[in-house]
N, C-alpha and C. Protein backbone atom coordinates (compact mmCIF):
# COMPACT_ATOMS: atom_id res chain seq x y z
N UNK A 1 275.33 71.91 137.57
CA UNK A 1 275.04 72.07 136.16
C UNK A 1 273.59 72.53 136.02
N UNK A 2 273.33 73.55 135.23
CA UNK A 2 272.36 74.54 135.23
C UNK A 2 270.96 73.06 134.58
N UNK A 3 270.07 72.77 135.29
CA UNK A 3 269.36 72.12 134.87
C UNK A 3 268.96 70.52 134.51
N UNK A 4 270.29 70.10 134.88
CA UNK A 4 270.53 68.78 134.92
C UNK A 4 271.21 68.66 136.41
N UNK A 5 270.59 66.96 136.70
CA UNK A 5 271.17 66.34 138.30
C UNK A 5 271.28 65.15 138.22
N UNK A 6 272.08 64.51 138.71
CA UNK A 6 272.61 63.42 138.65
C UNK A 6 272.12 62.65 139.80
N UNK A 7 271.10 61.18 139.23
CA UNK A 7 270.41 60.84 140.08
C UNK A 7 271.11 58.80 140.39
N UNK A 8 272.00 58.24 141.04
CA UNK A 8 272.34 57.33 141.54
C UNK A 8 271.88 56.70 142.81
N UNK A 9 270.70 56.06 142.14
CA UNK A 9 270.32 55.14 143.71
C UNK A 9 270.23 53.10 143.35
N UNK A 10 271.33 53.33 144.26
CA UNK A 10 271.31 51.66 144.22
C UNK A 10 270.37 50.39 144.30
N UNK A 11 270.13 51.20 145.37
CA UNK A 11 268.79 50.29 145.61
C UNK A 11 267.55 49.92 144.76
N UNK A 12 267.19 51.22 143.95
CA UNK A 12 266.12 51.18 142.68
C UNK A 12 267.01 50.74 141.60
N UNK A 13 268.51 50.00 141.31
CA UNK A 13 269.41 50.07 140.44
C UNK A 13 269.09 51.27 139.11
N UNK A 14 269.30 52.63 139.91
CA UNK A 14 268.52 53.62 138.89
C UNK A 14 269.83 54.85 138.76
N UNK A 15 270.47 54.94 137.48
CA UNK A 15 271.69 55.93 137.24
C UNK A 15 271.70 56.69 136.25
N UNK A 16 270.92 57.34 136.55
CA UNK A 16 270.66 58.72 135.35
C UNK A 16 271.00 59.86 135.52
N UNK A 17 270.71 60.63 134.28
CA UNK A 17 270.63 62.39 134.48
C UNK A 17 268.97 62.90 134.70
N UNK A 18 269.19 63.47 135.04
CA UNK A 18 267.45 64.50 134.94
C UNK A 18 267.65 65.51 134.75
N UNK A 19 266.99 66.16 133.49
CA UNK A 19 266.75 67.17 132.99
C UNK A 19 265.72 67.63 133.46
N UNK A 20 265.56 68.84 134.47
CA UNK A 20 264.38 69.46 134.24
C UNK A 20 264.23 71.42 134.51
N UNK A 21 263.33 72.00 133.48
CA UNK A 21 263.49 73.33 133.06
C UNK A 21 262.66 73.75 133.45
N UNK A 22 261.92 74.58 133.53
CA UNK A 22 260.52 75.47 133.70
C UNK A 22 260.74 76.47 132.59
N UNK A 23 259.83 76.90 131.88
CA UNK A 23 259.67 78.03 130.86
C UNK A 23 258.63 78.56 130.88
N UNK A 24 258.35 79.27 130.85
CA UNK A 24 256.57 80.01 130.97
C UNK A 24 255.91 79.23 131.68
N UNK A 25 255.67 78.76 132.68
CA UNK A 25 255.20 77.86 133.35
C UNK A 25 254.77 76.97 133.02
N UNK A 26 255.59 76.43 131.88
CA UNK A 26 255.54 74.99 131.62
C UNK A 26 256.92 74.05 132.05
N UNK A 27 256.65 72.66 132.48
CA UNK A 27 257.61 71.89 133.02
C UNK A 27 258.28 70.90 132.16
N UNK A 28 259.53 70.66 132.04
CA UNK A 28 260.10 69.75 131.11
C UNK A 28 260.89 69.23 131.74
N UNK A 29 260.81 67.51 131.93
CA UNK A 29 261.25 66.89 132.90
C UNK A 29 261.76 66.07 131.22
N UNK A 30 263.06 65.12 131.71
CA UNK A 30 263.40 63.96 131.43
C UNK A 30 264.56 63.43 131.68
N UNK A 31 264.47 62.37 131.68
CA UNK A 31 265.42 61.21 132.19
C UNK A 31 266.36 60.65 131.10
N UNK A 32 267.80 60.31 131.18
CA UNK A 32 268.27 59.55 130.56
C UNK A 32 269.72 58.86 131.02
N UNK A 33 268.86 57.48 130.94
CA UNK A 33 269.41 56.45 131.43
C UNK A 33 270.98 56.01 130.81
N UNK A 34 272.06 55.45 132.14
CA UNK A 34 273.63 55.08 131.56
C UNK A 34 273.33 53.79 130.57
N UNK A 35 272.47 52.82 131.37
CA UNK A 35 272.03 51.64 130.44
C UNK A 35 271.69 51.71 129.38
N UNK A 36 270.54 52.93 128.68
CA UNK A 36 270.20 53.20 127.25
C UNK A 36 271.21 53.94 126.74
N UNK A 37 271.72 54.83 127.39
CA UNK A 37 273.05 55.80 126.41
C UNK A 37 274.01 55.25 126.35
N UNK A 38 274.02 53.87 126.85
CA UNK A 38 275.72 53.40 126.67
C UNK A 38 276.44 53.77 127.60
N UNK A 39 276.28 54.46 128.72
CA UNK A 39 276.95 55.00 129.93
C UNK A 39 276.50 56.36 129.89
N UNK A 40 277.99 56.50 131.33
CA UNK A 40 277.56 57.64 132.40
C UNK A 40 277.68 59.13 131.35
N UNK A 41 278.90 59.13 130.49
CA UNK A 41 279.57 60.19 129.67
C UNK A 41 278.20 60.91 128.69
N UNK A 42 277.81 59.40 127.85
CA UNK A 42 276.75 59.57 126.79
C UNK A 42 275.48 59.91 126.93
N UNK A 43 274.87 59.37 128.29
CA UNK A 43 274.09 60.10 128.62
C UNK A 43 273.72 61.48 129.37
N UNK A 44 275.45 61.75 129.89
CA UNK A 44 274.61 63.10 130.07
C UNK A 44 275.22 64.25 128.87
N UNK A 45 275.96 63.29 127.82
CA UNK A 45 275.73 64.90 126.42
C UNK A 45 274.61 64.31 125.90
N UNK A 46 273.73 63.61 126.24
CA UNK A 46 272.36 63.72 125.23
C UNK A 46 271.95 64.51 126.33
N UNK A 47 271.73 64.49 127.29
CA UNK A 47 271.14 64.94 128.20
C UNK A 47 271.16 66.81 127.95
N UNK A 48 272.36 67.14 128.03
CA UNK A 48 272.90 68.29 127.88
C UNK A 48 272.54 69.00 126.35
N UNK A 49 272.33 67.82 125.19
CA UNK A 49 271.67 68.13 123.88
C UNK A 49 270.00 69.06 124.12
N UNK A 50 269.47 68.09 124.64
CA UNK A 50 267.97 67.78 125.16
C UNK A 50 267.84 69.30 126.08
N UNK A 51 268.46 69.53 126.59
CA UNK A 51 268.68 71.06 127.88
C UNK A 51 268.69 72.07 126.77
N UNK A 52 269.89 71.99 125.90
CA UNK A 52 269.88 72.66 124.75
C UNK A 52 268.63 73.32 123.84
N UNK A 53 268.19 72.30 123.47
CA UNK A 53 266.90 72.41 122.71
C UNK A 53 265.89 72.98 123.57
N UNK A 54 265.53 72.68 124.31
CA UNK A 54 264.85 72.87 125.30
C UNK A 54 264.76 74.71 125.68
N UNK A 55 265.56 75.02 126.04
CA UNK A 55 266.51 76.55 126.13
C UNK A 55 266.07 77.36 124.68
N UNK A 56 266.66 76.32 123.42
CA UNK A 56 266.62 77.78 122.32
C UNK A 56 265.29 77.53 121.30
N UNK A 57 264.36 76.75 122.29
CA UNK A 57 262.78 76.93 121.53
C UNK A 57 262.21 77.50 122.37
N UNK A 58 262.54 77.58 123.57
CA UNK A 58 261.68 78.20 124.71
C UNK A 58 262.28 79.22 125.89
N UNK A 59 262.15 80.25 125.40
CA UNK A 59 262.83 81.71 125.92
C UNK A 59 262.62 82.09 127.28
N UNK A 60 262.93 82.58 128.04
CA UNK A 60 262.54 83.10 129.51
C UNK A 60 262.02 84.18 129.20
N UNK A 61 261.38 84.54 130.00
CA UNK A 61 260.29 85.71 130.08
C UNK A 61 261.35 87.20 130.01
N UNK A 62 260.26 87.58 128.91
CA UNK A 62 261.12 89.27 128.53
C UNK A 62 260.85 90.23 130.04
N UNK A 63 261.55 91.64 130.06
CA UNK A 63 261.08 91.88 130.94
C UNK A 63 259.85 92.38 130.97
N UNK A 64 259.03 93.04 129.69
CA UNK A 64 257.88 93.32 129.60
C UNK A 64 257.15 92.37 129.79
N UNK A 65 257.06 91.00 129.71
CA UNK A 65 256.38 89.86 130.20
C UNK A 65 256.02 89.98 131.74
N UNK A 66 257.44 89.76 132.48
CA UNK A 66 257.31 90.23 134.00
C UNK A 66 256.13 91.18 134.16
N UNK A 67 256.87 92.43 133.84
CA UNK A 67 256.09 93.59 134.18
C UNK A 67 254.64 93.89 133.91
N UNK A 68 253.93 93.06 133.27
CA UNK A 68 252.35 92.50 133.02
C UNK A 68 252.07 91.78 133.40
N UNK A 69 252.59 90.82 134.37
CA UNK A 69 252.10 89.68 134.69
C UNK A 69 251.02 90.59 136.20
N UNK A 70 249.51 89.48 136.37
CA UNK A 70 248.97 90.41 137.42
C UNK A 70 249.23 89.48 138.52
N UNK A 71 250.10 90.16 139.70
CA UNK A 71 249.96 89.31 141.25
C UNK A 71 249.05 89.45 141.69
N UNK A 72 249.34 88.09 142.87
CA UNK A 72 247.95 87.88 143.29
C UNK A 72 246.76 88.91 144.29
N UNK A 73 248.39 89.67 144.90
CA UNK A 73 248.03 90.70 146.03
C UNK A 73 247.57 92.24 145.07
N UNK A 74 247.13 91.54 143.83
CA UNK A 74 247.02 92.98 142.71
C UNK A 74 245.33 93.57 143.01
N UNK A 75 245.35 94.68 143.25
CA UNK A 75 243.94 95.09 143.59
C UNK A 75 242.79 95.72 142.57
N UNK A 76 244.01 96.31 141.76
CA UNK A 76 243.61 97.35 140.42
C UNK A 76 242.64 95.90 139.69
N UNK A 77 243.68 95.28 139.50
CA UNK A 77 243.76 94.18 138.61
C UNK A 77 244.83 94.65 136.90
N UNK A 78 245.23 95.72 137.17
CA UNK A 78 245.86 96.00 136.57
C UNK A 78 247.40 96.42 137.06
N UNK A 79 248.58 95.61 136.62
CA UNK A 79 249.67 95.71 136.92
C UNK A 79 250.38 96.77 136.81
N UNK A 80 251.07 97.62 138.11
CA UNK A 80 251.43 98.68 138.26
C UNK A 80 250.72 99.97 138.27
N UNK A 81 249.52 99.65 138.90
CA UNK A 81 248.45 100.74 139.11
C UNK A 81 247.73 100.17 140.27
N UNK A 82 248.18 101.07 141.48
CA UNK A 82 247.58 100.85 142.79
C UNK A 82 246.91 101.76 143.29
N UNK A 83 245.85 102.14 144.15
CA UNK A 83 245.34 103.03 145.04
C UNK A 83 245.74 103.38 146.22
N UNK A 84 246.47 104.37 146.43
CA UNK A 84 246.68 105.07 147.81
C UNK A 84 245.94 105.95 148.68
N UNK A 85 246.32 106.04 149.87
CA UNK A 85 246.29 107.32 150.91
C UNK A 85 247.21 107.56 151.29
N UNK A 86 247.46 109.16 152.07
CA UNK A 86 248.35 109.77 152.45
C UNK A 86 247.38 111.19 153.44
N UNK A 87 247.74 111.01 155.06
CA UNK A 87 247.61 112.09 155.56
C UNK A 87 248.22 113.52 155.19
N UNK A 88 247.53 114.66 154.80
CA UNK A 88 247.64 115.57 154.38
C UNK A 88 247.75 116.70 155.70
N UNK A 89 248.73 117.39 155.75
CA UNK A 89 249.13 118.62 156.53
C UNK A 89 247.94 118.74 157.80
N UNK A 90 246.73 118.95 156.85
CA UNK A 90 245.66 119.17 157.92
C UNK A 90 245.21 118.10 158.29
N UNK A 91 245.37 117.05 158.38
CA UNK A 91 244.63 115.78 159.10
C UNK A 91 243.79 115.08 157.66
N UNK A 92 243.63 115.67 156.80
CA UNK A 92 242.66 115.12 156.18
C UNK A 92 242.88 113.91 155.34
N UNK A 93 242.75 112.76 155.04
CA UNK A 93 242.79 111.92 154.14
C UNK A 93 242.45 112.09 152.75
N UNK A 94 244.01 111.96 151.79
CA UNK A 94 243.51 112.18 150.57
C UNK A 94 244.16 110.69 149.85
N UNK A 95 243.20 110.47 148.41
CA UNK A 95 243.45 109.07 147.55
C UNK A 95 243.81 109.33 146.45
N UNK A 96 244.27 108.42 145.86
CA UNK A 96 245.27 108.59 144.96
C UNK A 96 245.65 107.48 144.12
N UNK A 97 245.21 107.66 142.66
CA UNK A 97 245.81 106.46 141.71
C UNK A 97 247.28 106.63 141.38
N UNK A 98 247.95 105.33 141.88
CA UNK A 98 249.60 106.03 141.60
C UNK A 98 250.26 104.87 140.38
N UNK A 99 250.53 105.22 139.11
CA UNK A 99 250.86 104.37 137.83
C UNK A 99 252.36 104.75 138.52
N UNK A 100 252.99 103.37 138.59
CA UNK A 100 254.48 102.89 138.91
C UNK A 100 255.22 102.31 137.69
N UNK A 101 256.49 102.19 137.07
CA UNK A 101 257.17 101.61 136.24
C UNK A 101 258.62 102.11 136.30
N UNK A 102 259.51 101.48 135.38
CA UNK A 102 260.88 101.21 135.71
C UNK A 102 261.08 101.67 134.44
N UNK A 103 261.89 102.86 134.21
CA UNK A 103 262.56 104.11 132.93
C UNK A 103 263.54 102.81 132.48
N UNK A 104 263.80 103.52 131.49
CA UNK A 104 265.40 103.05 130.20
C UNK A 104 266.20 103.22 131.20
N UNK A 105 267.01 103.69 132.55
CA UNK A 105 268.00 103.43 133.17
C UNK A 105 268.01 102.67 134.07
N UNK A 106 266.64 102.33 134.13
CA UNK A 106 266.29 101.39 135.72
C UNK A 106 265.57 101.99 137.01
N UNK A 107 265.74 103.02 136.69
CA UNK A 107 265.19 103.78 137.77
C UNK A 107 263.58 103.66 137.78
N UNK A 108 262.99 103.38 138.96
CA UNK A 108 262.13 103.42 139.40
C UNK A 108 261.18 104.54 139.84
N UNK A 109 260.38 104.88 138.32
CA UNK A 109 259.18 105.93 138.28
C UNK A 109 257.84 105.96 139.13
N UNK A 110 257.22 107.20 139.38
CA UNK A 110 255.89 106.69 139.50
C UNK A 110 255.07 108.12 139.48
N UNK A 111 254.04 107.95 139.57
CA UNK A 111 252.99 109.45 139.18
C UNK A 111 251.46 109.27 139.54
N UNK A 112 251.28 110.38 140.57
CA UNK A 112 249.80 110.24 141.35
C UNK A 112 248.88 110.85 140.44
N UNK A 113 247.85 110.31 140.75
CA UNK A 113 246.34 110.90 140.25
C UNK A 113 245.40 110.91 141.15
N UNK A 114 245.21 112.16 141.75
CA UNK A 114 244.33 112.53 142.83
C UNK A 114 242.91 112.13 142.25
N UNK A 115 242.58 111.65 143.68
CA UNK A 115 240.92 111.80 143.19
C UNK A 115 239.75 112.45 143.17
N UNK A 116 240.50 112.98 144.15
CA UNK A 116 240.11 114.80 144.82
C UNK A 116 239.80 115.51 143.49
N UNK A 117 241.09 115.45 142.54
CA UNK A 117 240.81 116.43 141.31
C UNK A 117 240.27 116.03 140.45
N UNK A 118 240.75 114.76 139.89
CA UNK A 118 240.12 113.77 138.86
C UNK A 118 238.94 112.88 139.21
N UNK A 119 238.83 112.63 140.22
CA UNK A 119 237.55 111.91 140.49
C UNK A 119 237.96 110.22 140.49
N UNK A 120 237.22 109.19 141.44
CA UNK A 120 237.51 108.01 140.86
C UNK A 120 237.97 107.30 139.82
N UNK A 121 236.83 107.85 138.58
CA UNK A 121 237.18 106.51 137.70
C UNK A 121 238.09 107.29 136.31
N UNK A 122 238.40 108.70 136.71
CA UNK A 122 239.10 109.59 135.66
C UNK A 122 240.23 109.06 136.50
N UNK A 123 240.65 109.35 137.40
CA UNK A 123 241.81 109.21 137.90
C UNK A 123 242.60 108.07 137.77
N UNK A 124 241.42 106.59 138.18
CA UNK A 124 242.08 105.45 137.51
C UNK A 124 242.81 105.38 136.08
N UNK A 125 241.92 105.87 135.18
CA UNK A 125 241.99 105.80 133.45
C UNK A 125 242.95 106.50 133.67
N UNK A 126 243.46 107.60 134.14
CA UNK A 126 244.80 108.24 133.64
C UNK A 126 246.10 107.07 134.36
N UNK A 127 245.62 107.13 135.06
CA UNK A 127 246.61 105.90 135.67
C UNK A 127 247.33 104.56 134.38
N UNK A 128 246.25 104.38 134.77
CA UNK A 128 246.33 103.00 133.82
C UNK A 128 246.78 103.44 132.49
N UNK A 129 246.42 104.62 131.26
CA UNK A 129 246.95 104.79 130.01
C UNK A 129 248.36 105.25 130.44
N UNK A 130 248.57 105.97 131.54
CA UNK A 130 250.22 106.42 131.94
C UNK A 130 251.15 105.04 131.65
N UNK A 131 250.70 104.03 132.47
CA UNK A 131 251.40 103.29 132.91
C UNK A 131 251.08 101.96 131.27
N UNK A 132 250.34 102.00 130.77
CA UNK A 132 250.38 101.51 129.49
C UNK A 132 251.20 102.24 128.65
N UNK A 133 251.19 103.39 128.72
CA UNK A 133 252.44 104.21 127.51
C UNK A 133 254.15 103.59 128.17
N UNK A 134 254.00 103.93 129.17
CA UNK A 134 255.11 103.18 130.10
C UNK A 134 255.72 101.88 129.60
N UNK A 135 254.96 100.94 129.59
CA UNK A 135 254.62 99.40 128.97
C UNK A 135 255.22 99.62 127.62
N UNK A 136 254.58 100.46 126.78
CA UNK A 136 254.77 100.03 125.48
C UNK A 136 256.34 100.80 125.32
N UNK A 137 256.82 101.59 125.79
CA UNK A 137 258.33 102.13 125.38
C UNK A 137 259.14 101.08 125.74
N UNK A 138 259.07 100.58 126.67
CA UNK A 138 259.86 99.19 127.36
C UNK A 138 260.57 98.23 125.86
N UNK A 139 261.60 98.37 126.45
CA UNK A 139 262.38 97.73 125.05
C UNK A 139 262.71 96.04 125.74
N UNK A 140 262.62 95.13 124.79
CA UNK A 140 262.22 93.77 125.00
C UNK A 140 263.28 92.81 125.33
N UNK A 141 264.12 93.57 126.72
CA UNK A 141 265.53 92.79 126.80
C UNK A 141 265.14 91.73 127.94
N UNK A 142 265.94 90.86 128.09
CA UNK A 142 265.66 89.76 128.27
C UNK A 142 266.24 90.03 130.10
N UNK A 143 265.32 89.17 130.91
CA UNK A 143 265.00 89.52 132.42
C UNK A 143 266.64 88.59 132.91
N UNK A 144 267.21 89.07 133.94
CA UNK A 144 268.39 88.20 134.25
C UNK A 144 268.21 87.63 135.58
């Protein structure tokens, strides 16, 4: 059962449900006891009430949520904008701001910005407004 566990230990004479959720990285733990609910049945539909509530005040992360969040291994510091290299024909090393994101079908986009042409910190900025226009078309369906 999605969120609830059934906790029977004799020894602590302890027979409950436990509820517990995570939502935005917040934790919601609770307990409810057969002894206070009147039994095993009653406490776990309060229990299952309590899960309820719990669920339709506090939403899971959209996917535009995801897709802004910054990891830790993030270098830009901006999500979905990384710096590359790539050996070029002649040996030479060239860099590259590459803005990454995921289209209306799912498919997995992405688009370089040399630095060669644009320069460091032009090349970043195009990066980053690419991949912000990107961001903002993103329609706000819910992550599965």
């Amino acid at each position: 059962m999605y969120g609830i566990t059934r906790i029977d230990n004799d020894a602590n004479r302890t027979h409950s449900w436990h509820v517990q959720l995570t939502r935005k990285g917040l934790q919601y733990n609770k307990h409810f006891s057969d002894g206070v609910y009147g039994g095993k049945q009653k406490a776990l539909n309060a229990a299952k009430e309590y899960r309820k509530s719990i669920i339709s005040k506090h939403s899971h992360y959209t996917k535009k949520d995801v897709c802004s969040k910054v990891r830790r291994n993030n270098q830009s510091g901006i999500p979905g904008v990384g710096k590359y290299s790539y050996n070029g024909r002649n040996g030479k090393l060239y860099w590259f701001w590459l803005a990454y994101w995921t289209d209306e079908n799912g498919s997995r986009r992405q688009r370089k910005f040399m630095i060669n042409t644009y320069g460091e910190d032009e090349a970043f900025d195009h990066a980053v407004k690419l991949r912000q226009k990107m961001l903002s078309k993103m329609s706000e369906e819910w992550c599965k």
